[in-house]
Protein backbone atom coordinates (compact mmCIF):
# COMPACT_ATOMS: atom_id res chain seq x y z
CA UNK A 1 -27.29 15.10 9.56
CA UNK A 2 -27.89 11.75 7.21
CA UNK A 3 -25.52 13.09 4.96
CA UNK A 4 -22.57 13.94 7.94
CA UNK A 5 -23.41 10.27 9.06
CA UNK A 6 -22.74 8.65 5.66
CA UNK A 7 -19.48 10.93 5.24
CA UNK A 8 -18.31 9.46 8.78
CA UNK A 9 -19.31 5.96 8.08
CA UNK A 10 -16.99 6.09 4.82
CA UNK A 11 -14.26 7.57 6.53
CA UNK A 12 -14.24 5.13 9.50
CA UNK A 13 -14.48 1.96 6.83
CA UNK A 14 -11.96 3.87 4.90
CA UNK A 15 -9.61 3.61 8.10
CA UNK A 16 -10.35 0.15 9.13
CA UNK A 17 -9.58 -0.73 5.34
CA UNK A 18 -5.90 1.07 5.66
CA UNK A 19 -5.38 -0.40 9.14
CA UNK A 20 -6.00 -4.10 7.70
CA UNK A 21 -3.64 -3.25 4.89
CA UNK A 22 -1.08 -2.00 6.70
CA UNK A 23 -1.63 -5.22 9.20
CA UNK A 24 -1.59 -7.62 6.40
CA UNK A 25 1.79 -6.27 4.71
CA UNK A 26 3.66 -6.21 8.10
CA UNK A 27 2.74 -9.78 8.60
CA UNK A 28 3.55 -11.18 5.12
CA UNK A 29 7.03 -9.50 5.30
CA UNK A 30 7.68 -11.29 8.23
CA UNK A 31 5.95 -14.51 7.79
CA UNK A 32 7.11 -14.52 4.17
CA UNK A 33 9.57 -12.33 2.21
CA UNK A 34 11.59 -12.07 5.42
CA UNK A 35 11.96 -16.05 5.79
CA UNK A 36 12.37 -16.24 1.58
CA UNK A 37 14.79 -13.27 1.42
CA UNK A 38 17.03 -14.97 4.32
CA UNK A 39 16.85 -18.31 2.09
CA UNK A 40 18.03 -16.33 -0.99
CA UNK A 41 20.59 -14.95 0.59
CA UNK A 42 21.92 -18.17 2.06
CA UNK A 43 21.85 -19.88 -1.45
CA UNK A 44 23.60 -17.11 -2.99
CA UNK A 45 26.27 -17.21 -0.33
CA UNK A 46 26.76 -21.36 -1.00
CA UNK A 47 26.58 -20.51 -4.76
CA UNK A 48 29.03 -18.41 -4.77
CA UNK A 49 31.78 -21.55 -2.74
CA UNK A 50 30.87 -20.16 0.74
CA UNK A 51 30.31 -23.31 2.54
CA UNK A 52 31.16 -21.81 5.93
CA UNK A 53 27.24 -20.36 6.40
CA UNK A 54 24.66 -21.48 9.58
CA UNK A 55 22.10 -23.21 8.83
CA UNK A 56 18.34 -21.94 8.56
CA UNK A 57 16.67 -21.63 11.75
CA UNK A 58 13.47 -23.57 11.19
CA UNK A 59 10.51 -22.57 13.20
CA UNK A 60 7.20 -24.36 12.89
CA UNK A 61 5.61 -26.32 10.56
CA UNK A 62 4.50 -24.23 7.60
CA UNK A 63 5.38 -24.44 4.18
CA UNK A 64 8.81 -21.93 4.20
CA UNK A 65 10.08 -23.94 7.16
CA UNK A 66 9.86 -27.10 5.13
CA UNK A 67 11.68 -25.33 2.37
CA UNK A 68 13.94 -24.03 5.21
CA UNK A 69 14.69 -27.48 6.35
CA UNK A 70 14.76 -28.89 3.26
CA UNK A 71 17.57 -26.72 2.21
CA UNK A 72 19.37 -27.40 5.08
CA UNK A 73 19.36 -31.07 4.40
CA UNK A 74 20.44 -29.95 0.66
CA UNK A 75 23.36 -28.31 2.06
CA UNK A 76 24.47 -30.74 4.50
CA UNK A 77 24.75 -33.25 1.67
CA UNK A 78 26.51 -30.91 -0.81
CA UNK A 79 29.10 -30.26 2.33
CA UNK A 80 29.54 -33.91 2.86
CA UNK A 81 29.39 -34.60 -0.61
CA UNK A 82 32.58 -31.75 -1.41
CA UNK A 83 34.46 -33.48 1.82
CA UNK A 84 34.38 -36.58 0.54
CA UNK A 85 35.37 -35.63 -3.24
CA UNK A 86 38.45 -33.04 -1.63
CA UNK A 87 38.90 -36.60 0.59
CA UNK A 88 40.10 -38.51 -2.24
């Protein structure tokens, strides 16, 4: 009977540990690769002389929306910054 007990007790902290993996990676891919892997794209898109893209929506106060903003400032100045140039 002890040894049935121990066998479930592993099992059911075996579970738990999955369940706060699987919790863990579905919250950094949004919280984190999804935010980056929207940023990449958005840079790539400006690198390549598409100046036509939205802006990064910037949602609360954590470190990739400060990189999201700051970005957005970036590009807003490299858009003014080509006007004025194709101005004179």
């Amino acid at each position: 009977m002890a040894k049935r007990a121990f066998g479930n007790l592993f099992l059911y902290l075996g579970g738990v540990a999955l369940a706060t993996l699987i919790l863990i990676d579905v919250a950094l891919h949004y919280f984190v690769v999804k935010p980056v892997a929207r940023l990449s794209a958005t840079a790539d898109e400006i690198s390549r002389g598409n100046l036509e893209v939205n802006e990064l929506p910037v949602r609360g106060k954590d470190e990739i929306s400060v990189l999201a903003s700051s970005f957005n400032r970036m590009y807003v100045s490299l858009r003014k910054a080509l006007r004025l140039l194709e101005d004179q």
